[in-house]
Protein backbone atom coordinates (compact mmCIF):
# COMPACT_ATOMS: atom_id res chain seq x y z
CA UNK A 1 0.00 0.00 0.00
CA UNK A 2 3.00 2.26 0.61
CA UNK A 3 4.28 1.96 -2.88
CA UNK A 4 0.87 2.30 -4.33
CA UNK A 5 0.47 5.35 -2.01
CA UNK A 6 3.70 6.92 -3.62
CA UNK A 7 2.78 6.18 -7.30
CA UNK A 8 -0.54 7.71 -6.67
CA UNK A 9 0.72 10.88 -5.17
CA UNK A 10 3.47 11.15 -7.79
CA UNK A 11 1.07 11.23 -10.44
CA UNK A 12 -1.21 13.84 -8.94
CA UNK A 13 1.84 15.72 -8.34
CA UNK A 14 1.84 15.67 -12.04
CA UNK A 15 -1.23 16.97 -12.88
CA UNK A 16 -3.53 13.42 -12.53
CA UNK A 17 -6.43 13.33 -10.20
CA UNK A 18 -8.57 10.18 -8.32
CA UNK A 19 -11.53 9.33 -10.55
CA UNK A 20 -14.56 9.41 -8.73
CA UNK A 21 -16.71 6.45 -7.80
CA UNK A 22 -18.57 5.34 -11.00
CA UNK A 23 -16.87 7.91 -13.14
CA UNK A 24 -15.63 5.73 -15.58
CA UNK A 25 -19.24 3.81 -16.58
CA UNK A 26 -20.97 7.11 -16.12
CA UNK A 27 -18.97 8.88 -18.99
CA UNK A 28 -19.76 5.21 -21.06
CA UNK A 29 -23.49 6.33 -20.60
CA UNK A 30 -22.99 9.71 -20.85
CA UNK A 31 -20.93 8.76 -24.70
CA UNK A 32 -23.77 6.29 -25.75
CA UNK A 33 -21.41 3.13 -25.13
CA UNK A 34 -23.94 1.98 -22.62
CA UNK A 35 -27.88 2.97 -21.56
CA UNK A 36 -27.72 3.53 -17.23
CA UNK A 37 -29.94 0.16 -17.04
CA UNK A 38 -26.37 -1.45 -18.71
CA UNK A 39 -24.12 0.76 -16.76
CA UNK A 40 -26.35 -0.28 -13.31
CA UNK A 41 -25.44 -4.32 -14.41
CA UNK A 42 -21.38 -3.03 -13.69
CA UNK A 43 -22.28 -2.17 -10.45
CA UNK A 44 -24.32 -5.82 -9.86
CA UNK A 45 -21.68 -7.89 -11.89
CA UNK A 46 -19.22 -6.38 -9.29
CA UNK A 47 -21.02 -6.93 -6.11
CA UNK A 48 -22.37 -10.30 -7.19
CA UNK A 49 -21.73 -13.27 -4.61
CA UNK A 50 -23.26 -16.33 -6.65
CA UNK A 51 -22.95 -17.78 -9.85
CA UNK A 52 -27.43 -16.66 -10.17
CA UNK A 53 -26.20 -13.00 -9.21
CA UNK A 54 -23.61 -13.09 -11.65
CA UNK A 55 -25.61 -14.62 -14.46
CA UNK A 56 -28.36 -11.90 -14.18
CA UNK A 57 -26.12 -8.76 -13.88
CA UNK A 58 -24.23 -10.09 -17.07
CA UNK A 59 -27.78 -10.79 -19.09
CA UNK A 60 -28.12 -7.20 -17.77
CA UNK A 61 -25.40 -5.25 -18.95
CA UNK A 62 -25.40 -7.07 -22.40
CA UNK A 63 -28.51 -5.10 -22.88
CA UNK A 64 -31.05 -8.00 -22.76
CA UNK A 65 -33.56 -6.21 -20.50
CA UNK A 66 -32.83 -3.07 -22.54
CA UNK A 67 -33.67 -4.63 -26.49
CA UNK A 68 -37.01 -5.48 -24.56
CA UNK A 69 -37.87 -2.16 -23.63
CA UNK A 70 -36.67 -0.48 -27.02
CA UNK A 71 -39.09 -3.10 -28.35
CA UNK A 72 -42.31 -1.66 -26.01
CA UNK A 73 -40.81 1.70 -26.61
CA UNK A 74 -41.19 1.44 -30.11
CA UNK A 75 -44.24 -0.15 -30.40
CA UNK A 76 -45.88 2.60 -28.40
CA UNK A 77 -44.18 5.30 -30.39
CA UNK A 78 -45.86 4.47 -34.01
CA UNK A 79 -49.07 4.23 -31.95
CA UNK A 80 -48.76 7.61 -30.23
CA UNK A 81 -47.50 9.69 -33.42
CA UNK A 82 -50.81 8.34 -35.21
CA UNK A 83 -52.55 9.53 -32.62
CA UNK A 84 -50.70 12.71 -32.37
CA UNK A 85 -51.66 13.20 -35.93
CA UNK A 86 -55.33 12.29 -35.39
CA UNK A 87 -54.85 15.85 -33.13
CA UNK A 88 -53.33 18.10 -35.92
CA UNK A 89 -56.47 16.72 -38.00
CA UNK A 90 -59.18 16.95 -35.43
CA UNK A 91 -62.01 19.56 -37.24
CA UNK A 92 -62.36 16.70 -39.95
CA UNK A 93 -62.77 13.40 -37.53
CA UNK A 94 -60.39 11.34 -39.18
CA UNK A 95 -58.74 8.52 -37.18
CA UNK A 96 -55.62 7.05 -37.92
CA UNK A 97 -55.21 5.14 -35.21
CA UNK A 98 -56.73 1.65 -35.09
CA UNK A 99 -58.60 1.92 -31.24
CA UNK A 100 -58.60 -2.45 -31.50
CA UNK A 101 -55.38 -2.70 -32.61
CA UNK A 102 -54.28 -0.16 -29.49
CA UNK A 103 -56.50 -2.61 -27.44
CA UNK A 104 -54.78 -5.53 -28.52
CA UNK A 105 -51.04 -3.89 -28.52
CA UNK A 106 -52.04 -2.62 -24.53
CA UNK A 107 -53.00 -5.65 -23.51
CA UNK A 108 -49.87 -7.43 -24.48
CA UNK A 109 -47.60 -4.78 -23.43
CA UNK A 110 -49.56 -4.59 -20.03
CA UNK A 111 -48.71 -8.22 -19.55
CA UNK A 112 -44.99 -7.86 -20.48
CA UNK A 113 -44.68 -5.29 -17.91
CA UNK A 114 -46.32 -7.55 -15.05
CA UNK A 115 -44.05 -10.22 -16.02
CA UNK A 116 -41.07 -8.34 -15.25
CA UNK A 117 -42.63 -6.79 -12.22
CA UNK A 118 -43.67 -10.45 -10.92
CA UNK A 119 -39.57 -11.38 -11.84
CA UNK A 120 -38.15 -8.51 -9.03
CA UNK A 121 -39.42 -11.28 -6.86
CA UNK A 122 -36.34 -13.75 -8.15
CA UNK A 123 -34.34 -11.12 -8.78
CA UNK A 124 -34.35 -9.48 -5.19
CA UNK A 125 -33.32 -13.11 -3.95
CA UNK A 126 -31.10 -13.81 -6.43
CA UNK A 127 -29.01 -10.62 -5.54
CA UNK A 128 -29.43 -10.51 -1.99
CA UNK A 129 -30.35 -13.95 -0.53
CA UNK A 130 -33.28 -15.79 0.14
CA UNK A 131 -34.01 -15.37 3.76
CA UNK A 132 -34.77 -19.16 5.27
CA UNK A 133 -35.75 -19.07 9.05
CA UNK A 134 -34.79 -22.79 11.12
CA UNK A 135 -37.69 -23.34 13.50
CA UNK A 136 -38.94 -25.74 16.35
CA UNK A 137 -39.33 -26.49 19.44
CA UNK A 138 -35.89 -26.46 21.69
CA UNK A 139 -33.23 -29.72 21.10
CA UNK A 140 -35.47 -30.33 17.94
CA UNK A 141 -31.84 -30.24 16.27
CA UNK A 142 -32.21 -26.79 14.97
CA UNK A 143 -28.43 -25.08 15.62
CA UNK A 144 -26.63 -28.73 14.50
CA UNK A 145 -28.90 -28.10 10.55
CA UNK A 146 -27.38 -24.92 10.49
CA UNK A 147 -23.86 -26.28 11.54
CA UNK A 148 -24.32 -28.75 8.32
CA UNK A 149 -25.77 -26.58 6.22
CA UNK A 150 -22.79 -24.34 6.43
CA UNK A 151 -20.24 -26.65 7.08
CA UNK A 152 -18.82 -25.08 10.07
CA UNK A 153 -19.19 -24.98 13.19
CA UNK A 154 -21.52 -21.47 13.83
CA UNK A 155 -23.88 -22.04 16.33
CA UNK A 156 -23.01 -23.83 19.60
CA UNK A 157 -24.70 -27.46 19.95
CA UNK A 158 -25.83 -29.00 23.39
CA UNK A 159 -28.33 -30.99 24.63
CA UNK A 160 -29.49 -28.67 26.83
CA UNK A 161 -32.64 -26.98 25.86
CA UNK A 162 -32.66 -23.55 25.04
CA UNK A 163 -29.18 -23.31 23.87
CA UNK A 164 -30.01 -20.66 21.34
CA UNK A 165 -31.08 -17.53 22.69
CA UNK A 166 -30.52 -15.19 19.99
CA UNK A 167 -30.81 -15.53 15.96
CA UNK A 168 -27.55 -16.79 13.83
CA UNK A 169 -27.31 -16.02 10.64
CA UNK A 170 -24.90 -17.22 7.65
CA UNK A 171 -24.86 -17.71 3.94
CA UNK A 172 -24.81 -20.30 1.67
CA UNK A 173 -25.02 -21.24 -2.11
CA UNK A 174 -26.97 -23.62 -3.23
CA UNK A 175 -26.76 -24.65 -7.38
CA UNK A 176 -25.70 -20.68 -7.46
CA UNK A 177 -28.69 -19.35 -5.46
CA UNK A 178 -27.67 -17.52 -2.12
CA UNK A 179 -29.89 -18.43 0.93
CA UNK A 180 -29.70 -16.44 4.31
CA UNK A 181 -30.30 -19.13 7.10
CA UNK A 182 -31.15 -17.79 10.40
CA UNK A 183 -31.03 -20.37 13.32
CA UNK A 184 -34.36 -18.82 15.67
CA UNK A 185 -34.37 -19.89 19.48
CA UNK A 186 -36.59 -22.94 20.49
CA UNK A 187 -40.59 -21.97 20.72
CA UNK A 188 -41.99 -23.11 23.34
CA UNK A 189 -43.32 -21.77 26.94
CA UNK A 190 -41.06 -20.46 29.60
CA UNK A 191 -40.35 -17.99 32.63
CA UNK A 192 -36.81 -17.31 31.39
CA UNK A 193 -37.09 -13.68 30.61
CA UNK A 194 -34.08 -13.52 27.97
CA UNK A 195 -35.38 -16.99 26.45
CA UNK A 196 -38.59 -15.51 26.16
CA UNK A 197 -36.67 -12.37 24.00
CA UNK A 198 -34.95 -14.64 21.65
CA UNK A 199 -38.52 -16.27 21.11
CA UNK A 200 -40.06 -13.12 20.24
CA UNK A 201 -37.38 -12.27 17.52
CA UNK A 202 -38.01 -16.04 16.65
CA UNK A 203 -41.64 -15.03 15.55
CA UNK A 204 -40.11 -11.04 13.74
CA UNK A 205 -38.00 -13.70 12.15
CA UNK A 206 -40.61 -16.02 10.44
CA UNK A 207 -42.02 -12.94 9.68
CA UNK A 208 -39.20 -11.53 7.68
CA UNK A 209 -38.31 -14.96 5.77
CA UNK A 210 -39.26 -16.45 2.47
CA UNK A 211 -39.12 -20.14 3.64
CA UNK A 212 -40.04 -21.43 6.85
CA UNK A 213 -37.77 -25.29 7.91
CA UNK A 214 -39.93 -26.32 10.69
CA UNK A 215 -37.72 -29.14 12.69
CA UNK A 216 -39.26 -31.75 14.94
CA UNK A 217 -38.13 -34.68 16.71
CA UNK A 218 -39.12 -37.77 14.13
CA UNK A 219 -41.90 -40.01 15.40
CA UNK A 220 -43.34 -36.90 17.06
CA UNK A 221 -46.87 -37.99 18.28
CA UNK A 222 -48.42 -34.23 18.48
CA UNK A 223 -46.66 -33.46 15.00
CA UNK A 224 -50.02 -32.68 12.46
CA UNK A 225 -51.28 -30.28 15.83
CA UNK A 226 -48.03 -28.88 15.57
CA UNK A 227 -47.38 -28.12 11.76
CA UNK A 228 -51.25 -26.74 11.53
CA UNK A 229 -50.35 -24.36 14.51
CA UNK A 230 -47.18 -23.69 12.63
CA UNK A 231 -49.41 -23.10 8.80
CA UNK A 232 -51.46 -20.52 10.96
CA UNK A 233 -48.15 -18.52 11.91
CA UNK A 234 -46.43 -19.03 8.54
CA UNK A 235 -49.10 -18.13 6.01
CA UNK A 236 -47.80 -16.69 2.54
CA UNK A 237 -44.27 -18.47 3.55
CA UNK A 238 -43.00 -21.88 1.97
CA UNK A 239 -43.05 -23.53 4.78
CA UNK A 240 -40.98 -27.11 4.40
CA UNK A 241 -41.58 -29.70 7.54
CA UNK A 242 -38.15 -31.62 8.38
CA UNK A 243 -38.51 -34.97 10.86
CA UNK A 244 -34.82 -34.95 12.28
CA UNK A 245 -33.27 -37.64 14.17
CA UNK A 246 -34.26 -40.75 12.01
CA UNK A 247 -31.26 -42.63 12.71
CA UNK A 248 -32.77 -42.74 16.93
CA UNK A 249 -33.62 -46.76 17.08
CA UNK A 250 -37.06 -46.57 17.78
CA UNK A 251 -38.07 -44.18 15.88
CA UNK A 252 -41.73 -44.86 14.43
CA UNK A 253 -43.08 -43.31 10.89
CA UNK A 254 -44.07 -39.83 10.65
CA UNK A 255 -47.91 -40.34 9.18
CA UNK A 256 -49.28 -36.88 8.21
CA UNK A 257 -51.93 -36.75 6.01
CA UNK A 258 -52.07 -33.42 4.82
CA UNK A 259 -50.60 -34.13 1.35
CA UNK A 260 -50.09 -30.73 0.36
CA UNK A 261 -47.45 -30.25 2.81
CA UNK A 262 -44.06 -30.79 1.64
CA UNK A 263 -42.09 -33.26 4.32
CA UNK A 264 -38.37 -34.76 4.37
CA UNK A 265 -36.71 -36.87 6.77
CA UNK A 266 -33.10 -36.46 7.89
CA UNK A 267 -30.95 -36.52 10.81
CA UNK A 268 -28.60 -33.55 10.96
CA UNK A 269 -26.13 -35.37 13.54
CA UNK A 270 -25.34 -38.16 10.69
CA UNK A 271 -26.26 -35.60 7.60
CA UNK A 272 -28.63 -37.86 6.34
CA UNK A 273 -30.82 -36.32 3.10
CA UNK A 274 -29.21 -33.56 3.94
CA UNK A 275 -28.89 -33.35 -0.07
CA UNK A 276 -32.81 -33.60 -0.33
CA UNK A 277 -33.26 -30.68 1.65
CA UNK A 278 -30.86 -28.43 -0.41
CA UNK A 279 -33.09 -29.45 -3.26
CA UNK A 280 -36.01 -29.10 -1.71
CA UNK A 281 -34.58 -25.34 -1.31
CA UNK A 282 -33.85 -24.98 -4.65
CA UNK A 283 -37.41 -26.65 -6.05
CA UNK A 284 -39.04 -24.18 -3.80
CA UNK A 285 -37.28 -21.25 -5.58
CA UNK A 286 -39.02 -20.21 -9.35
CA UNK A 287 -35.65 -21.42 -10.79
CA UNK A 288 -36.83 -21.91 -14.11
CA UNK A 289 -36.69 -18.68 -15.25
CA UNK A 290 -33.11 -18.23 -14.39
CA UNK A 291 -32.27 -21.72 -16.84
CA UNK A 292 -34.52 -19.99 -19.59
CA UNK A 293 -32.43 -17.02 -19.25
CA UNK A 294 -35.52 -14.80 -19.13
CA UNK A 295 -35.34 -11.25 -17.71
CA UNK A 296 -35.39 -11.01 -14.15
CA UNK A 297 -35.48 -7.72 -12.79
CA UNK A 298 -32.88 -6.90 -9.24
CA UNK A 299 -32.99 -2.82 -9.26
CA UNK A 300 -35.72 -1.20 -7.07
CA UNK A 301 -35.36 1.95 -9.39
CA UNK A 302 -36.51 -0.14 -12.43
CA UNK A 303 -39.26 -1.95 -10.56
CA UNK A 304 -40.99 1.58 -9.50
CA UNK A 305 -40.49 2.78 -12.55
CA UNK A 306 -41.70 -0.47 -14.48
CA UNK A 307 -44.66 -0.39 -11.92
CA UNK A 308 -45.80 3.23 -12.92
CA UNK A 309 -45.56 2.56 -16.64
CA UNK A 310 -48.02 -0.44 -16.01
CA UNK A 311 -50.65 1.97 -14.08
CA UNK A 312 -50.18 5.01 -17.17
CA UNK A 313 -50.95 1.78 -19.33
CA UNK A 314 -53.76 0.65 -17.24
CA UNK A 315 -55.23 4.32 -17.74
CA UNK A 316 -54.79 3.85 -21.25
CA UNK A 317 -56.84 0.58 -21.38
CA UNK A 318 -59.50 2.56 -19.30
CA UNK A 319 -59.69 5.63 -21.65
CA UNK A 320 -60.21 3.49 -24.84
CA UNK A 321 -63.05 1.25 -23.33
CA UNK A 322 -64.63 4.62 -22.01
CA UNK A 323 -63.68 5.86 -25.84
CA UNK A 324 -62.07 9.38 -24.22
CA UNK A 325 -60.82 11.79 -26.80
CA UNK A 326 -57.22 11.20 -28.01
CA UNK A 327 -55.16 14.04 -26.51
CA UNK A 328 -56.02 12.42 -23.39
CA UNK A 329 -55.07 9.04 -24.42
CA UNK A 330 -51.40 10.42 -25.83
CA UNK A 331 -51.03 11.96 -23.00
CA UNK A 332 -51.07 8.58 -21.12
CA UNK A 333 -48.83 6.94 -23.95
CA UNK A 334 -46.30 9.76 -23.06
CA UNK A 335 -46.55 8.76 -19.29
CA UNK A 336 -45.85 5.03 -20.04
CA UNK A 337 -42.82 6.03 -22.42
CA UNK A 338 -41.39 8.38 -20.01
CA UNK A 339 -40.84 5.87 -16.87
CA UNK A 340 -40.13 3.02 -19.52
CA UNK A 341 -37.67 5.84 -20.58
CA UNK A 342 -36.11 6.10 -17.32
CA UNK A 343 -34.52 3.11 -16.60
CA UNK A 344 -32.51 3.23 -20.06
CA UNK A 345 -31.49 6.84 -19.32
CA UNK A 346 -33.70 8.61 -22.16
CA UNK A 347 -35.63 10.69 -19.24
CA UNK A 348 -33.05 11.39 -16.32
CA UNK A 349 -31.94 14.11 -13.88
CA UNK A 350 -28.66 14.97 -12.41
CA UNK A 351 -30.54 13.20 -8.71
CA UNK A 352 -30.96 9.80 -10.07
CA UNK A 353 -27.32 9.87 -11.97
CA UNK A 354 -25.85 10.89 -8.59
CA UNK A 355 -27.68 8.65 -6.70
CA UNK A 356 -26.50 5.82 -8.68
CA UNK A 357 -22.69 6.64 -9.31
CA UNK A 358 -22.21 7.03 -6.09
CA UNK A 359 -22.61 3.97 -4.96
CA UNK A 360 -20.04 2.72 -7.61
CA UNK A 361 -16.34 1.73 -6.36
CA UNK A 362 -13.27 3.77 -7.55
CA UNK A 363 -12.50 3.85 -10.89
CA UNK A 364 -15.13 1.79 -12.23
C-alpha cells in the first residue's frame, strides 16, 4: 500500500487526479457506449456473490432487459405519433389510429410489464439472498442443521434446551442461489425472561423470511397439531416440515396426512438427506426462469419505474373502453414512455445519476 500510495501521489503531483466512484461507466453512458440500465449491471456484476447474481447482472449489462424495452418503446411510439396526428387533424374526424389494434397492442404490453414486475421477486433473492428461518421447538436439532448446512461450526450445539437464545445467521449457495439461514431460538413456553426475547425475535424472524424449515423430533406424536399451529403462523411463507433424528432406534413413521405439505426426513447429527433438503430449497425457488435465461429484474429503481408505466398503461386501457378523446389518451402513452424511458437513461436528472454513481467503487 505504501508503494501504491507513492505512485498515486506522484502522479497527482503531475497533474492526474482520483476518478470518482462510477466515473468511468458514467462517462460510457454519458458517450452512448452503454444505456444507465447497462451501466447499473457493472455495479451488480461487481457486487455479485453467486454464480445466479452473476448470471443476471451479465444478461443485464449485455442489454437484454434493454432490447425489450426499445421493443415496447417502439411499439408505443408508431401508436402515439398516429394519434398525435389524429390531433393536428381533429375539425375533420379522421382517425388514424386503429382503437382495437391499441386494445390488442395494450393488452400485451400490459402483460410484459407484469411479467417483469412479478420477476423482481427472483431477482431481489437472487441478488441478496433468500431469507430461510430454522424453526422448532428447543433440542429439535435446529443449531446442528445450520452447523451442516454451512459446514462449520456457527452455532453452539448441546443438549441442553434452550441453547439458542438469539438468531444466527450465515450464507450459503446452493446450485448458485444464495440463501440467508437464520437459526431462531426454540418456541416453546417459559419464565426465562431472555429466552422468552430470543422467542419473540423467533416469531419477527418467520415474519421476515421467504421459507419457513420447521424441525421436529421424528416419530413426534403431536406433529399434524403442531405443523397446523405452525401453517397458521407461517401463512404466505414456503413452509418445508423436516422430521430430524431418524437414525434414533425406535423411531416410528411420521404419518401426516395433509398431502399438500411438503415433508423430508433427515438426521442432521449423521447428515442424512441432507442433499434432499438443499433441493427441496432450490425446487421451492421459481428457478426456471433463471435456466430460460428470461429477464429477471434486481434494481428497485426499475421496478418503480416499471410499476408506474403499467398503471399510465392501465389508464390507457380505461380511456379506450370509455372511448375518451385522443389528446387524453397520448397523453397517457407519453406517461408510459417516459418511466419506460427512465430506466434506459432517455428521461433522467442529475438526482438519479448521482444517486447511482455514487454507490459505484473507484475507478469503475
Amino acid at each position: 500500500m505504501f508503494i501504491q500510495q507513492k505512485i498515486l501521489n506522484l502522479l497527482i503531483r503531475s497533474g492526474a487526479r482520483l476518478a470518482k466512484p462510477g466515473e468511468f461507466t458514467q462517462r460510457a453512458f454519458l458517450n452512448g457506449k452503454l444505456d444507465l440500465s447497462q451501466a447499473e449491471a457493472v455495479a451488480d456484476l461487481i457486487a455479485s456473490e453467486s454464480e445466479s447474481a452473476h448470471k443476471v447482472a451479465m444478461q443485464q449489462m449485455r442489454g437484454g432487459f434493454s432490447s425489450e424495452l426499445q421493443e415496447l418503446r417502439s411499439r408505443l411510439l408508431s401508436f402515439i405519433s398516429l394519434i398525435e396526428l389524429e390531433l393536428d387533424f381533429s375539425e375533420e374526424d379522421v382517425e388514424f389510429a386503429d382503437r382495437k389494434e391499441l386494445k390488442k397492442l395494450i393488452k400485451n404490453i400490459e402483460l410484459h410489464l407484469l411479467k417483469l414486475i412479478k420477476s423482481f421477486e427472483l431477482g431481489n433473492a437472487v441478488k441478496n439472498g433468500i431469507p430461510v428461518a430454522i424453526v422448532g421447538e428447543p433440542n429439535a436439532g435446529k443449531s446442528t442443521l445450520l452447523n451442516v448446512l454451512l459446514n462449520e461450526d456457527k452455532a453452539i450445539v448441546s443438549d441442553i434446551a434452550g441453547t439458542t437464545r438469539d438468531a444466527v445467521e450465515d450464507i450459503i449457495s446452493v446450485n448458485g442461489i444464495l440463501f440467508r439461514l437464520i437459526d431462531t431460538a426454540g418456541i416453546r413456553e417459559t419464565q426465562d425472561k431472555i429466552e422468552s426475547l430470543g422467542i419473540e425475535r423467533t416469531m419477527e424472524k418467520i415474519k421476515k423470511a421467504d421459507i419457513i424449515l420447521f424441525l421436529l423430533n421424528a416419530g413426534d406424536p403431536y406433529a399434524e397439531n403442531k405443523i397446523s399451529e405452525m401453517r397458521k403462523k407461517t401463512k404466505g411463507k414456503h413452509l418445508i416440515v423436516i422430521f430430524n433424528k431418524i437414525d434414533k432406534a425406535g423411531v416410528k413413521q411420521n404419518l401426516i396426512s395433509d398431502e399438500e405439505i411438503k415433508i423430508i426426513e433427515i438426521s442432521a447429527k449423521y447428515k442424512i438427506n441432507i442433499d434432499k433438503l438443499n433441493q427441496q430449497l432450490i425446487d421451492t425457488v421459481n428457478y426456471s426462469s433463471l435456466k430460460q435465461n428470461d429477464t429477471i429484474i434486481t434494481n428497485t429503481r426499475h421496478l418503480e419505474a416499471l410499476q408506474n408505466a403499467y398503471q399510465s398503461l392501465f389508464r390507457v386501457s380505461e380511456g379506450l373502453e370509455n372511448n375518451i378523446s385522443g389528446d387524453f389518451l397520448a397523453q397517457d402513452i407519453r406517461e408510459t414512455l417516459q418511466y419506460i424511458g427512465e430506466i434506459t437513461g432517455e428521461f433522467t436528472t442529475d438526482e438519479i445519476l448521482g444517486n447511482i454513481f455514487k454507490n459505484f467503487c473507484i475507478g469503475k
